[in-house]
Protein backbone atom coordinates (compact mmCIF):
# COMPACT_ATOMS: atom_id res chain seq x y z
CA UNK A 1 76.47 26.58 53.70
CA UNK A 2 75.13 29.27 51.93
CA UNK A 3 74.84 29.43 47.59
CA UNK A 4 73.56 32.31 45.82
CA UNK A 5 71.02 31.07 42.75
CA UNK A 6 70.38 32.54 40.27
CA UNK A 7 68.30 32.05 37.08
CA UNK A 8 67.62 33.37 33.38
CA UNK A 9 64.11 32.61 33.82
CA UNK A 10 63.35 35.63 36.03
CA UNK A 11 65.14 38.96 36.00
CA UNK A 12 67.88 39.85 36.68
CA UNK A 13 68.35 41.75 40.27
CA UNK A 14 68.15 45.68 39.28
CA UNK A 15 70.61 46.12 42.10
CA UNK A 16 73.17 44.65 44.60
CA UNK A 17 71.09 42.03 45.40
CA UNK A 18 70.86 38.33 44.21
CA UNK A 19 67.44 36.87 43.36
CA UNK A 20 67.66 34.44 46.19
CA UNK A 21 69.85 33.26 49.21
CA UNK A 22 70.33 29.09 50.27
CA UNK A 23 70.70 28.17 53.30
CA UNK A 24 71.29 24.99 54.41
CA UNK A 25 67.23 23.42 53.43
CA UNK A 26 65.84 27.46 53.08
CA UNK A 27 65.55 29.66 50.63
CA UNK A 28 65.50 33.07 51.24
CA UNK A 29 63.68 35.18 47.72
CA UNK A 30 64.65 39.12 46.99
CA UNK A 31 61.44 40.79 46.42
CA UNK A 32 59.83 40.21 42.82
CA UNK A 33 58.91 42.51 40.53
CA UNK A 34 56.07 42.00 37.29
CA UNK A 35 59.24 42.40 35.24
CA UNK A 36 59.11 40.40 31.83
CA UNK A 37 62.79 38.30 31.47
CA UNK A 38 63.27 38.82 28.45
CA UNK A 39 62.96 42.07 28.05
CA UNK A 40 63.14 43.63 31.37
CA UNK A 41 59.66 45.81 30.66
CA UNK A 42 56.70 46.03 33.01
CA UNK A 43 53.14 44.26 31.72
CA UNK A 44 50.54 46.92 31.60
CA UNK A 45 47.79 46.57 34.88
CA UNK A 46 48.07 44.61 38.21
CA UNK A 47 46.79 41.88 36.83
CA UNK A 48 49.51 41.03 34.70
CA UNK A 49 52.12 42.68 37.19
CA UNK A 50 51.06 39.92 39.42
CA UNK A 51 50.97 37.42 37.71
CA UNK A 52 54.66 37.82 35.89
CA UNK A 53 56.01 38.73 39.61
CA UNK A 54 54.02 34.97 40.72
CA UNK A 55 55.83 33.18 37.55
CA UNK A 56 59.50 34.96 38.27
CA UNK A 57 58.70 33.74 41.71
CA UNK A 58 58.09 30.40 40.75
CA UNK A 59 61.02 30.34 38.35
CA UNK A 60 63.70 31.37 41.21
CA UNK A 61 62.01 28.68 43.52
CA UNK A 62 62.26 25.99 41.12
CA UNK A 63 65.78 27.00 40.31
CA UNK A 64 66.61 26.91 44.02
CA UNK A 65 65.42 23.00 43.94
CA UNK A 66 62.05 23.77 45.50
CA UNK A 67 58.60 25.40 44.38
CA UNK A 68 55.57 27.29 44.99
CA UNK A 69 54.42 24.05 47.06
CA UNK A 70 57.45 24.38 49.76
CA UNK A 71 56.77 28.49 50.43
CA UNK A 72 56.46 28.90 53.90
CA UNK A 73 55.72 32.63 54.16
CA UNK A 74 55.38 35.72 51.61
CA UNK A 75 55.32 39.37 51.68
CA UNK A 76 53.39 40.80 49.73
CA UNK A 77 53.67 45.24 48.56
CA UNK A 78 51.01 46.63 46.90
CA UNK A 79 51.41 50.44 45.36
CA UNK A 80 47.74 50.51 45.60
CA UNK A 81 45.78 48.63 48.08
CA UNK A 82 42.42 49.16 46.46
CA UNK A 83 43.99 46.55 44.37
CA UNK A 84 44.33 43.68 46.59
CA UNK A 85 41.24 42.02 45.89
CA UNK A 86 42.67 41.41 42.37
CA UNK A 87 46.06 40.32 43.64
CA UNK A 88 44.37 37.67 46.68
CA UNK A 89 43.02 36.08 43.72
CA UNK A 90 45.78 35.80 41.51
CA UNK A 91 47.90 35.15 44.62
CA UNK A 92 45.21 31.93 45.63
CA UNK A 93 45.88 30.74 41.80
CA UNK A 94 49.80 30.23 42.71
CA UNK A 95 49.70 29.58 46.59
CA UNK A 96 46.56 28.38 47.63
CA UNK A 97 47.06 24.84 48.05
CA UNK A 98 46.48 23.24 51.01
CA UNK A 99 49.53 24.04 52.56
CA UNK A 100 49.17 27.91 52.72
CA UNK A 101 51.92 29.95 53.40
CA UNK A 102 51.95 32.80 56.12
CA UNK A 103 51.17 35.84 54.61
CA UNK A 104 52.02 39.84 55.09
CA UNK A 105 50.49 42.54 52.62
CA UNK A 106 51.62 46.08 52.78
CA UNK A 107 50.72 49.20 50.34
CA UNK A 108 53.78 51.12 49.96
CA UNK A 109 54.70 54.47 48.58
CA UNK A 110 55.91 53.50 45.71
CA UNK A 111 57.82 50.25 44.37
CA UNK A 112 60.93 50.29 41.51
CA UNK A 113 60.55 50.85 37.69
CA UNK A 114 57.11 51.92 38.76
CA UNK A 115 55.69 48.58 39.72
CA UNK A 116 52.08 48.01 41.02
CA UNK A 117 52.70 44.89 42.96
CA UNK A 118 56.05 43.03 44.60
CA UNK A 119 55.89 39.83 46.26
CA UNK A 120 59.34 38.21 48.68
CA UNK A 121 59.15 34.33 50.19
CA UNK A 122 60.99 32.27 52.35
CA UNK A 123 60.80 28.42 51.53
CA UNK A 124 62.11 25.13 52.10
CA UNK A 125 63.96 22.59 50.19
């Protein structure tokens, strides 16, 4: 059966989207954006970009009854791919267990609100 969740602790969906999709044991993320909760604003830099977008990541997962532990595969969109260095190490912070996730990275044309990094996951309950 399929649930929509959705939580405070991220942001909320800037269109007709929900933040994540159940499915029976899966969860299926919408792409996340740097963007600060409470406030909706963009961190300065792709190091803080990526790490918000890793912790509204998080948040959604945990909401959805699993976690950053469970993520099976991510894809990752970079505005800038001189910057993925920066972002593979941040990303290795969050996901880099033993269990590693499959893994796509793309630089894009441009991402919304102007964002420097997005990252999407499927994972499991």
């Amino acid at each position: 059966m399929r649930k929509i969740v959705a939580t405070t602790k991220a942001p909320a969906a800037v269109g007709p989207y929900a933040q994540a999709n159940l499915f029976g044991n899966m969860v299926y993320t919408s792409g996340q954006l740097g963007l600060i909760p409470e406030t909706g604003a963009l961190p300065e830099g792709i190091e803080a970009q990526t790490r918000q977008a890793l912790e509204n990541l998080k948040a959604i997962l945990e909401e959805a009854g699993s976690g950053m532990d469970k993520v099976l595969k991510t894809t990752c969109f970079l505005a800038d791919m001189g910057d993925f260095a920066v972002v593979n190490g941040i990303y290795a912070e969050y996901l880099g267990g033993e269990q590693l996730p499959s893994r796509s990275a793309v630089e894009v044309a441009a991402l919304p609100k102007g964002g420097l990094f997005e990252i999407e996951a499927i994972a499991y309950i």
